[in-house]
Protein backbone atom coordinates (compact mmCIF):
# COMPACT_ATOMS: atom_id res chain seq x y z
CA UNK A 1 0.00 0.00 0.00
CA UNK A 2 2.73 2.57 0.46
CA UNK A 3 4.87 1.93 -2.33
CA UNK A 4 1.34 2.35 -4.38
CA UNK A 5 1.06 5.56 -2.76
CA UNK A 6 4.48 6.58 -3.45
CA UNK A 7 4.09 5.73 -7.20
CA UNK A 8 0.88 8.24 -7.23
CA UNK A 9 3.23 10.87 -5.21
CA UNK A 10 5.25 10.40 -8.41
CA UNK A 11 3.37 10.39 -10.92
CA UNK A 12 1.84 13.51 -10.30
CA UNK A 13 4.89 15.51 -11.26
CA UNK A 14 5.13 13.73 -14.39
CA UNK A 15 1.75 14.64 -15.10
CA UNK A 16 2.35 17.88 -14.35
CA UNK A 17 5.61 17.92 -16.78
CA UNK A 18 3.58 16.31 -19.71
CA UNK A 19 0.98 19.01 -19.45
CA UNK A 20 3.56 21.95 -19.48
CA UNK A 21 5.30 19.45 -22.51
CA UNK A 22 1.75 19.78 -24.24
CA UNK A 23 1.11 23.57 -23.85
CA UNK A 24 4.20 24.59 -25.02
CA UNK A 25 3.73 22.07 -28.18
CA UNK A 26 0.12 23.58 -28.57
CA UNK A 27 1.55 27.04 -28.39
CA UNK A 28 4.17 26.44 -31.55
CA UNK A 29 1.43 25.19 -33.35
CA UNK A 30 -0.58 28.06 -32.89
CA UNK A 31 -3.58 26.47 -30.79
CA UNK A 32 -4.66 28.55 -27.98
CA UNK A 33 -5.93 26.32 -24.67
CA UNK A 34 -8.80 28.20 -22.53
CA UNK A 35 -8.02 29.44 -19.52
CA UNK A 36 -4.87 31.25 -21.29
CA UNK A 37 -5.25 34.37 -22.96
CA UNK A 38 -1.90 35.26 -25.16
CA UNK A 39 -0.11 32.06 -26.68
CA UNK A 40 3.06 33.50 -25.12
CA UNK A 41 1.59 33.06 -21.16
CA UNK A 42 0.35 29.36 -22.93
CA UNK A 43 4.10 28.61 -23.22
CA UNK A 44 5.62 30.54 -20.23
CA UNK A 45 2.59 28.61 -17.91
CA UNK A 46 3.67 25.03 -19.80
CA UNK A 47 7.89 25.92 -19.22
CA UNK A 48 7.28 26.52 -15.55
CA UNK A 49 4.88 23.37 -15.36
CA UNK A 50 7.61 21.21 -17.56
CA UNK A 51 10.72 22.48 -14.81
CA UNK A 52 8.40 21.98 -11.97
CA UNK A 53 7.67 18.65 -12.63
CA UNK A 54 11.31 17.55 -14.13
CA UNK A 55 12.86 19.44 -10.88
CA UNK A 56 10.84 17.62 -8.30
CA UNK A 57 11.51 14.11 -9.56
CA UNK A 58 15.64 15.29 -10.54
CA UNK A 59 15.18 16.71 -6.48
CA UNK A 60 13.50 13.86 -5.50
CA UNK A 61 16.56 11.02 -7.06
CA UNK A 62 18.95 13.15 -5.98
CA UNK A 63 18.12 13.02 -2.55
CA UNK A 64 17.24 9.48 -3.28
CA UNK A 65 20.91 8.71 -3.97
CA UNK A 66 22.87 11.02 -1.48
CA UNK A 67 20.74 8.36 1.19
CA UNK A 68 22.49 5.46 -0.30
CA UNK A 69 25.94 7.40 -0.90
CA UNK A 70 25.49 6.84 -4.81
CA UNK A 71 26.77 10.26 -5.78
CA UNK A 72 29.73 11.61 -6.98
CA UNK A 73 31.73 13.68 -4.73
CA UNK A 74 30.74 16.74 -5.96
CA UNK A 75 26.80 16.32 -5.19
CA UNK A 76 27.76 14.76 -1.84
CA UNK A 77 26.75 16.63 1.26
CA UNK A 78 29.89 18.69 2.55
CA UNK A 79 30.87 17.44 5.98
CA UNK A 80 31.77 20.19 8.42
CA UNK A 81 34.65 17.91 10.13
CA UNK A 82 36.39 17.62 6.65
CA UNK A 83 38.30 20.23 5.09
CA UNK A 84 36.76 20.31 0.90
CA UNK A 85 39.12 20.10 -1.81
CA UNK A 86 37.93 21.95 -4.45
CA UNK A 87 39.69 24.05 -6.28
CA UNK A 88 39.05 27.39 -5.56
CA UNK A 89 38.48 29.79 -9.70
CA UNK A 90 37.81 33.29 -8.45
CA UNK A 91 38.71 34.76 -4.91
CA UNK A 92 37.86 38.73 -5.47
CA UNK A 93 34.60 40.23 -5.12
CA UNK A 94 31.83 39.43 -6.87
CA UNK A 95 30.31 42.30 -8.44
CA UNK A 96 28.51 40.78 -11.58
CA UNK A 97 26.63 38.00 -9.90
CA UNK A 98 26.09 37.30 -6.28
CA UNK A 99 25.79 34.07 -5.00
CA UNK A 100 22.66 34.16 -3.49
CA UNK A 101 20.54 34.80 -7.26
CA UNK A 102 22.59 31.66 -8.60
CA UNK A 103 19.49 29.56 -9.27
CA UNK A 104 22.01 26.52 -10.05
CA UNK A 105 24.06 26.47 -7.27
CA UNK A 106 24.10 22.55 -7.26
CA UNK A 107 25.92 22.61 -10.69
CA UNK A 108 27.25 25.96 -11.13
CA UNK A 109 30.85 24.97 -10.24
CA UNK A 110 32.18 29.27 -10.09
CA UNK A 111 29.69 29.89 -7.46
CA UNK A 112 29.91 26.35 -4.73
CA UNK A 113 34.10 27.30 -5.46
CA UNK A 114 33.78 30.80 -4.20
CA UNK A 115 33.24 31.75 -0.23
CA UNK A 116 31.05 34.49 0.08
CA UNK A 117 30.29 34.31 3.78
C-alpha cells in the first residue's frame, strides 16, 4: 500500500511535466488552450509546469541517492569535520553575480568554489 502511494506521489509531477510538454507544443502550433489568454503566457505557464515537474523528480533522485551514498563527490553533502578540496576559480569580489541569485548552485561549479560568507 505505500509503495502504491508513493508511485501516485510520483506520478503527479510527471503529469504535471507532460501538461507543461503539451502547452508549449500547442503554443508552436498556434492552438490557444482556454483558460490562457496570449499564446506566449500558454508557453511561459507550460515551461514553468515542464521544470516543476522535471525538478521535483531530478530533487526527489537526488536526494534518493545522497541516502544510499550513490553520488559523486561533488553532489555529496559537505561534511563540516572535513576540510573540501575543491579548487578554488575566483577569490575577489563578486560584483557581476552574487551568490545568493545563482538559481544553479548545485551545478554551477564558479559559485559552490567561491566563499562568500
Amino acid at each position: 500500500m505505500i509503495r502504491i502511494i508513493a508511485l501516485i506521489i510520483m506520478l503527479i509531477p510527471g503529469v504535471i511535466a507532460a501538461l507543461g510538454v503539451k502547452l508549449m507544443r500547442d503554443m508552436v502550433f498556434g492552438i490557444l488552450q482556454a483558460p490562457f489568454p496570449f499564446l506566449w503566457l500558454q508557453f511561459l505557464a507550460g515551461l514553468l509546469f515542464f521544470l516543476a515537474g522535471l525538478g521535483f523528480i531530478a530533487g526527489f533522485i537526488l536526494h534518493r541517492d545522497r541516502k544510499r551514498n550513490k553520488v559523486q563527490a561533488f553532489f555529496r553533502i559537505p561534511d563540516s569535520n572535513k576540510k573540501q578540496n575543491r579548487p578554488l576559480i575566483y577569490s575577489g569580489p563578486v560584483y557581476f553575480f552574487p551568490y545568493s541569485l545563482c538559481l544553479c548552485r548545485v551545478i554551477c561549479y564558479k559559485c559552490t568554489a567561491i566563499n562568500l560568507e
